[in-house]
Structure formats: structure tokens, C-alpha cells
Protein backbone atom coordinates (compact mmCIF):
# COMPACT_ATOMS: atom_id res chain seq x y z
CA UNK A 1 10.18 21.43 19.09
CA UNK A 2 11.29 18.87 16.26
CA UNK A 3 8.51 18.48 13.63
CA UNK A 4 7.50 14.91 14.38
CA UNK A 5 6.41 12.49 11.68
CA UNK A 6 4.73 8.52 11.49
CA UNK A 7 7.06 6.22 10.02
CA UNK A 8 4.47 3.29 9.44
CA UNK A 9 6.69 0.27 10.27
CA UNK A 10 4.27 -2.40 10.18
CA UNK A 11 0.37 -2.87 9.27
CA UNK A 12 -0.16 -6.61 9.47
CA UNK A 13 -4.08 -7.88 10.05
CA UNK A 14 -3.06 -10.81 12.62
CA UNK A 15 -6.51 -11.18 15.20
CA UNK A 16 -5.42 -11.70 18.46
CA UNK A 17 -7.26 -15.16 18.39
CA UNK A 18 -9.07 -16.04 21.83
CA UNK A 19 -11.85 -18.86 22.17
CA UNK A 20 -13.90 -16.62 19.18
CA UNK A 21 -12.60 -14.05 17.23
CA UNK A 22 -12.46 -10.80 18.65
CA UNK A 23 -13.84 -7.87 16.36
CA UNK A 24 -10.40 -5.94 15.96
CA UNK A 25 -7.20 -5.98 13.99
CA UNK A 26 -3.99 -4.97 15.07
CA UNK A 27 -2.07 -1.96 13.49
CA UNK A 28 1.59 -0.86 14.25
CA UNK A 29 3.76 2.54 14.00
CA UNK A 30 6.66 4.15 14.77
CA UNK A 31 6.84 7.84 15.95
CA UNK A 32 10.06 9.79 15.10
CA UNK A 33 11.70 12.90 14.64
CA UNK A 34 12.79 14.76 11.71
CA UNK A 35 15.79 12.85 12.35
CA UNK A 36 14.47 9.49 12.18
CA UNK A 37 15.01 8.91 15.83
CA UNK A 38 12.08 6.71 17.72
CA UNK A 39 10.31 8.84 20.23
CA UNK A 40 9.41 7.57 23.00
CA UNK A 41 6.71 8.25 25.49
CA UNK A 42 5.08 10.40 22.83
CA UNK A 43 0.98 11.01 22.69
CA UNK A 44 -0.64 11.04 19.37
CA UNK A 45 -4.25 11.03 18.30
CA UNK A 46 -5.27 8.91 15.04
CA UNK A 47 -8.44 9.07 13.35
CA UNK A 48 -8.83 5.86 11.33
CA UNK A 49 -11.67 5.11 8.38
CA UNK A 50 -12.41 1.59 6.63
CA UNK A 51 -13.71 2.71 3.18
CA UNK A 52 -15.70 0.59 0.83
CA UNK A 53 -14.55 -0.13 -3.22
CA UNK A 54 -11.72 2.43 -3.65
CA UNK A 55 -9.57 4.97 -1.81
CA UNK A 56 -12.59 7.44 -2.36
CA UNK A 57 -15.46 5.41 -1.28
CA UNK A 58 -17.72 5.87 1.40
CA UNK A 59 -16.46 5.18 4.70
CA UNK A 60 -18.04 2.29 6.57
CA UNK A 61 -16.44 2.19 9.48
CA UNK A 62 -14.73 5.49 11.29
CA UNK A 63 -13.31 5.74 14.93
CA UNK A 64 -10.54 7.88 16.69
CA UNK A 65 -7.78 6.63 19.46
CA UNK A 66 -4.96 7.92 21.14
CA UNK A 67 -1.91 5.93 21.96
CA UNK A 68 1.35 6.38 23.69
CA UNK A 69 4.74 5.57 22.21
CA UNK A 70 6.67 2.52 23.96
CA UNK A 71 10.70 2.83 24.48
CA UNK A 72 11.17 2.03 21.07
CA UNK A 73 9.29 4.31 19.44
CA UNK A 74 6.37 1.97 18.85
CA UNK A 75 2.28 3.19 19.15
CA UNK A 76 0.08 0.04 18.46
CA UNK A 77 -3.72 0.31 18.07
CA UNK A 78 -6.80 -1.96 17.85
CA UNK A 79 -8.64 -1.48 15.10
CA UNK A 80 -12.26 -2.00 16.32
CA UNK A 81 -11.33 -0.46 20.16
CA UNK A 82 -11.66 3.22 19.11
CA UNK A 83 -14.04 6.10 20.02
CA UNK A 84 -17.31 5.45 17.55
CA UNK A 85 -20.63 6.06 16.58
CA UNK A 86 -20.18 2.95 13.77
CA UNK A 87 -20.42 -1.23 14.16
CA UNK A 88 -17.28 -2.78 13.33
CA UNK A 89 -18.89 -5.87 13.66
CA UNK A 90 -21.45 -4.87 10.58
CA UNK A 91 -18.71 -4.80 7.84
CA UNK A 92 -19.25 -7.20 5.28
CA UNK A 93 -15.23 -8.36 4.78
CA UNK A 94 -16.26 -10.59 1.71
CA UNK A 95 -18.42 -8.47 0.11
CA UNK A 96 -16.18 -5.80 -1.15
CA UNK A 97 -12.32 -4.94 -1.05
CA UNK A 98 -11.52 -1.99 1.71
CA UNK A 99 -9.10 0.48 1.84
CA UNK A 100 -7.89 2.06 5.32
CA UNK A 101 -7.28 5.95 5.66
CA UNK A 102 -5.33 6.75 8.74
CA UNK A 103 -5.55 10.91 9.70
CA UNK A 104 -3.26 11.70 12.64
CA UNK A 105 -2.84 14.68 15.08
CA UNK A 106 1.18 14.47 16.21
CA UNK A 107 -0.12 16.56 18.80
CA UNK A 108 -2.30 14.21 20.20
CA UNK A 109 -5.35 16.36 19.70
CA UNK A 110 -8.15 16.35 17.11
CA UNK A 111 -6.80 18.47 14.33
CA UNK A 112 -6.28 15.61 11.91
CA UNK A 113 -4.33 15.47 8.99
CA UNK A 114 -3.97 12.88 6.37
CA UNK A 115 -1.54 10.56 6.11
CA UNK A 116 -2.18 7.48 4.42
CA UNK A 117 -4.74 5.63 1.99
CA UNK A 118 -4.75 1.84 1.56
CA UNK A 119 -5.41 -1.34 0.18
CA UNK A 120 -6.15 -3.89 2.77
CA UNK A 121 -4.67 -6.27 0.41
CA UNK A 122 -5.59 -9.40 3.06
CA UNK A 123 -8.72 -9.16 4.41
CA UNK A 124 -8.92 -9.86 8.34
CA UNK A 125 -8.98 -13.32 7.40
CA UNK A 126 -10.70 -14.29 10.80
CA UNK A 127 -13.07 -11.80 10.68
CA UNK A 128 -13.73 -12.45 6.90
CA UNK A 129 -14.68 -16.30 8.39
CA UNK A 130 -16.47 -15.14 11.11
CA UNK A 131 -18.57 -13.06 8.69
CA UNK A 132 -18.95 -16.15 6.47
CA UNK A 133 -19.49 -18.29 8.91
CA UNK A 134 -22.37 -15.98 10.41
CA UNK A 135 -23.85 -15.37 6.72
CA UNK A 136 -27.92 -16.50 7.17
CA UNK A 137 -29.36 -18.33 4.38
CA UNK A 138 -33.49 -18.12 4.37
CA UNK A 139 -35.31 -20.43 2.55
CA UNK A 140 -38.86 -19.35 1.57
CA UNK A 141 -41.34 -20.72 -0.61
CA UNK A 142 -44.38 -19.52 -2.71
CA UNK A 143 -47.04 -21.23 -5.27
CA UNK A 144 -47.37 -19.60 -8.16
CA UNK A 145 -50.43 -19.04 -10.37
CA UNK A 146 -51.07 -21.64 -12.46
CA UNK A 147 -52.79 -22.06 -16.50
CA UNK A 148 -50.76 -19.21 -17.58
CA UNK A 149 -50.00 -19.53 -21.66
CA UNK A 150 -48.40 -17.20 -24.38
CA UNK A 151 -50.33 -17.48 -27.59
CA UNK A 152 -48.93 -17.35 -30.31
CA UNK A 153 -45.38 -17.23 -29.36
CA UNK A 154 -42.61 -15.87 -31.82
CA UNK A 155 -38.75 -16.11 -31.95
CA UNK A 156 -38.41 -13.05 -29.34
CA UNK A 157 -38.83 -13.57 -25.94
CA UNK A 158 -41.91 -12.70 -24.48
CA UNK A 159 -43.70 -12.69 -21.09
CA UNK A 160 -45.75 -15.79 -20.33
CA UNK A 161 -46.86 -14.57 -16.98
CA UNK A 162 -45.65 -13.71 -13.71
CA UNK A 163 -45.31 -16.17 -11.31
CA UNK A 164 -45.43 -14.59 -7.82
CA UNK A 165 -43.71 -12.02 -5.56
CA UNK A 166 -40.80 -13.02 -3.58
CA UNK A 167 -39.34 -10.19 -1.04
CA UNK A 168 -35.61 -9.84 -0.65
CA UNK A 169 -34.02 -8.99 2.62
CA UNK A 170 -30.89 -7.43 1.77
CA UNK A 171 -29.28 -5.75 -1.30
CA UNK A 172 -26.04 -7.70 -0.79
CA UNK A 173 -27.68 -11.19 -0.40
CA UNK A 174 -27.69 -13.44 -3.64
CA UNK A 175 -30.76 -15.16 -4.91
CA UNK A 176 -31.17 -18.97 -6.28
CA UNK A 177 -34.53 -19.32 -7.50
CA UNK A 178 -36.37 -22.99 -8.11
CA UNK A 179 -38.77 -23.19 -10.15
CA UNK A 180 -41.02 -27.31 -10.70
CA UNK A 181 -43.40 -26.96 -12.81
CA UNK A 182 -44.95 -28.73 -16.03
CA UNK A 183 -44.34 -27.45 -19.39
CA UNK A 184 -46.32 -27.68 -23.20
CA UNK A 185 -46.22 -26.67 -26.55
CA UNK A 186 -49.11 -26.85 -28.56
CA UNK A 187 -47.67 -26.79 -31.92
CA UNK A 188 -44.90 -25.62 -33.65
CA UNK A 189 -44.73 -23.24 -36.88
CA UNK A 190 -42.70 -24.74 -40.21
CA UNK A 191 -39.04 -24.26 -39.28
CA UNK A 192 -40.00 -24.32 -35.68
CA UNK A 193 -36.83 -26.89 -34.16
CA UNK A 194 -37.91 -26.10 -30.23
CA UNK A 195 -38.86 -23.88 -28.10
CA UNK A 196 -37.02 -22.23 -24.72
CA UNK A 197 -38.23 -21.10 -21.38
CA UNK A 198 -36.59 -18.83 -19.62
CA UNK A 199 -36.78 -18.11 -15.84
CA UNK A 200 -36.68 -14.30 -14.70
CA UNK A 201 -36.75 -11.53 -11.88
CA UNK A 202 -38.20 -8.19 -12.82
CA UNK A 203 -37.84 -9.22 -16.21
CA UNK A 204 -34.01 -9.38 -16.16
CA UNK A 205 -32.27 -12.34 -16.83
CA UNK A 206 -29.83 -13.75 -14.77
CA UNK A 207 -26.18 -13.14 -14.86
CA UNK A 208 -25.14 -16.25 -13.71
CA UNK A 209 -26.02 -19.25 -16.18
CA UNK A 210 -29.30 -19.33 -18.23
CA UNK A 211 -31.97 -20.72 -16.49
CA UNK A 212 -33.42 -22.10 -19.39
CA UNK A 213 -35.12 -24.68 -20.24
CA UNK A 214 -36.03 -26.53 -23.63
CA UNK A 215 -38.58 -28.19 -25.14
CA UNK A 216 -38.20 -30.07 -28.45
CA UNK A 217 -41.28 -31.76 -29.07
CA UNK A 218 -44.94 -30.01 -29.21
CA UNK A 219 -47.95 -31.67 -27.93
CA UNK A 220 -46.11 -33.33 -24.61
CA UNK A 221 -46.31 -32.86 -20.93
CA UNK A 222 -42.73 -32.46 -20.07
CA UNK A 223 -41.91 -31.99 -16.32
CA UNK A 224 -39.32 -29.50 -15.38
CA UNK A 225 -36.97 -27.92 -12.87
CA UNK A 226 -35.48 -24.18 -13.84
CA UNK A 227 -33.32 -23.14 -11.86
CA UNK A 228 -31.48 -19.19 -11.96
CA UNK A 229 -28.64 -18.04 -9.70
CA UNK A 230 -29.22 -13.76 -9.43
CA UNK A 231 -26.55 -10.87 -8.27
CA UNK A 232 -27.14 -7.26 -7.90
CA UNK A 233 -30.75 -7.42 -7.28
CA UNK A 234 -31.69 -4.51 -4.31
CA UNK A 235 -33.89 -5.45 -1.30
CA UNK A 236 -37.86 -5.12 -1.21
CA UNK A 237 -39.68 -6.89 -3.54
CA UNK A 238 -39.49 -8.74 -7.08
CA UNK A 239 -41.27 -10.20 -9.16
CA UNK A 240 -40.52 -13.84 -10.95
CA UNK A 241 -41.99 -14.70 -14.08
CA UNK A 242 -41.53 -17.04 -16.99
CA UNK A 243 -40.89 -16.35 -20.49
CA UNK A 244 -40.37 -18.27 -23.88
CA UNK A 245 -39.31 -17.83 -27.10
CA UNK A 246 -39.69 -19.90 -30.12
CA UNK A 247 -36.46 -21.27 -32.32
CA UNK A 248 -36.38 -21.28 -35.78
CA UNK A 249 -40.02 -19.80 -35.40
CA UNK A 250 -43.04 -19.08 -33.50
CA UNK A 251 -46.17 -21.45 -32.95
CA UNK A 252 -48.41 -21.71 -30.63
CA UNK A 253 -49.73 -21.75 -26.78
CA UNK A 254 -46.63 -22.38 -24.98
CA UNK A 255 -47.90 -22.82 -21.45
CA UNK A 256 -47.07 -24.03 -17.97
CA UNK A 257 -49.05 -25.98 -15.84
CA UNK A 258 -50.69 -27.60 -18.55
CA UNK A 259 -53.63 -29.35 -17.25
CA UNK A 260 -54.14 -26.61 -14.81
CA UNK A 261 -53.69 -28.87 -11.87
CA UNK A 262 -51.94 -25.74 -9.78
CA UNK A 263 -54.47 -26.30 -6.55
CA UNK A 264 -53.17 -29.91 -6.43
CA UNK A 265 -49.70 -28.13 -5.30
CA UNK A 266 -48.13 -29.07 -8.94
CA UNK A 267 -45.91 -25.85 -9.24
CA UNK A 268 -43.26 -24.32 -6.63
CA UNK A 269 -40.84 -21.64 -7.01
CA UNK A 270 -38.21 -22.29 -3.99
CA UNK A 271 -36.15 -19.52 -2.85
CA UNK A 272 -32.96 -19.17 -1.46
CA UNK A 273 -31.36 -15.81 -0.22
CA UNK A 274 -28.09 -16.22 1.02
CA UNK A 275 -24.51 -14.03 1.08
């Protein structure tokens, strides 16, 4: 028998679009001979894995088809159709770039060998949107404690107090964090100019932004709205909390909610989790 071989002819991630997206892609080959003549009528098995990040990453998604050669040659398979154990629907297309490794049995059993790793350069674009387009965004709430003060403060940022617990639902969600509140200074050291808040989670500062806020005049109620935008934060729970820092130098009792008026509903921290 001729040693057969794949010649991969065409790998093109066109949904067959119906009234919703279906969760599949298409994916073309071409079984020949040594020759490079199309075989037709010819059975072979494929075992096909979506990995995550990089042509060694974990595999997200694996399944295993068989499929038939046409006159020309031609074997066509639905991504998302095969034999599995995994949800195709689960994969997060715009979370992470995904590389395909196709294993293949010419003998249409299950003694796979490799064949190919790669890139899916273009995303399933309408699964990527249906993903999107699925994405929840929860909106929670929480008051935090209020009269909370740093005395003295210096010109290295340090804790004020924590805020409040907020629990995140997933590790690849983002976080935007809200926090209204009133800010005050007491005084200010010689050579003090101001004096910055900073919002934070776990005690890490975002990545996105500053969420800072300043406050250039001691001895004044000032109002304020901090918001922080925060990646690469795990599921479970965290911990917000405020921080300041003076500039120039320290002083003293840098504070929010001033006036302690917290049971009148003064502060919020707002949360939103979304992908």
C-alpha cells in the first residue's frame, strides 16, 4: 500500500452562519499519495486540540472525528462536531490567542500521530462575537467603613484603611472599582505642596491608570470620585482599601469620611466585573 500523507489545502474559520451562530468552524484537507495524487473514498481518523497562549499550552478544547475523502480528494471536518469530553462553547476566543494541533491516524484508527501546530491567526470571528456578545457584566455594591485616618502621614504611601471586601467571580473578568467618598487633610508639614490618595486591591495598584486622587489644600472637605480599572486579579475575594502619601512631605491626619457621616450612606465603592 502507498504511504499516504495530509496535504492541508485549506484551513479557513468561515461559521456556517444560520439564524445564531453555530458553535463550530470549518476545516479542510486533502488526502494523497506519495505521489501527490487525491485519494478518494479514503477513511482517516483526526484527533484535533485548541491550545491556549502558545503551541505548548494547555489544551482547552480536544475532540476526535473521522471523515471520508470526497472524489477529489477532499475530507472536511467541523470543528466543534467531534467525539468529546470538553465544551467548545466554554472557550473564551477574546481572551487569549489559540493555536490548533491536528494528530491524524491515515489508517483511520486511533494511533495518532502529529502533524501540525498552529496559529489561529483569525479568531472565529463569529464565535469571538458571540462570546462578546454573551460576556455578563455584574454590578455589585458595598459601604465601606467610615472615620478611617492615617496619622501622621509621610511621603511613602501608606495604608489608610481598608474599605471592604468585594468577591470576584472569575479570574478572567476585569474589575472597575468606584469609589465616592469625602476627603481631608488636617495640615500639611513645611514643604508639604499636596497630598495623593490612592485607590487599591490587595494592596496592589492598578495597572491601568492611577486611580488617584489629589488634594492641594489642608483643612477642606473636598468631595471625591476614585475610580481604578484592575487586570490579572484571580477569583475569590479582595480586599479594597485606600492609601495616601504626602508630596514634598508628610503632615498630618489625612482621612476619609471626614465628619464621620458613613451611616448617612456618604461613602460607596461601586463595582463592576465584566470580560
Amino acid at each position: 500500500m502507498k504511504k499516504l500523507f495530509i496535504l492541508f489545502i485549506a484551513l479557513y474559520l468561515a461559521l456556517i452562519m444560520q439564524a445564531q451562530a453555530p458553535e463550530k468552524f470549518s476545516y479542510q484537507a486533502v488526502v494523497r499519495d506519495s505521489d501527490g495524487t487525491p485519494l478518494s473514498g479514503k477513511s482517516v481518523s483526526f484527533q484535533v486540540s485548541i491550545l491556549s497562549g502558545s503551541e505548548s499550552g494547555s489544551a482547552v478544547y480536544t475532540e476526535t472525528q473521522s471523515a471520508t475523502s470526497n472524489a477529489n480528494g477532499v475530507v472536511t471536518l467541523q470543528i466543534g462536531d467531534g467525539t468529546t469530553s470538553n465544551d467548545f462553547s466554554a472557550i473564551r476566543w477574546d481572551t487569549s490567542s489559540y493555536y490548533m494541533k491536528v494528530e491524524m491516524d491515515a489508517a483511520g484508527g486511533t494511533n495518532y500521530s502529529l502533524y501540525s501546530t498552529s496559529q489561529l491567526l483569525s479568531v472565529p470571528y463569529a464565535l469571538n462575537a458571540k462570546t462578546a456578545s454573551n460576556s455578563t457584566t455584574i454590578v455589585s455594591a458595598f459601604q465601606p467603613s467610615g472615620c478611617q485616618t492615617l496619622d501622621p502621614f509621610t511621603t511613602t504611601f501608606q495604608k489608610i484603611g481598608d474599605m471592604g471586601t468585594l468577591t470576584k467571580s472569575s479570574s478572567d473578568t476585569w474589575l472597575e472599582i468606584n469609589v465616592q467618598t469625602f476627603l481631608w487633610v488636617e495640615s500639611f508639614a513645611t514643604g508639604c505642596k499636596s497630598v495623593l490618595f490612592q485607590l487599591r486591591v490587595d494592596s496592589s495598584v492598578t495597572n491601568i491608570g492611577n486611580a488617584t486622587c489629589l488634594i492641594k489644600t489642608p483643612d477642606a472637605i473636598f468631595p471625591v470620585s476614585i475610580t481604578g480599572v484592575f487586570k490579572d486579579i484571580t477569583a475569590g475575594n479582595h480586599v479594597v482599601s485606600l492609601w495616601a502619601k504626602g508630596i514634598g512631605n508628610g503632615g498630618t491626619k489625612a482621612m476619609w469620611d471626614v465628619g464621620c457621616y458613613n451611616n448617612q450612606k456618604t461613602n460607596n465603592v461601586l463595582i463592576k466585573e465584566y470580560y
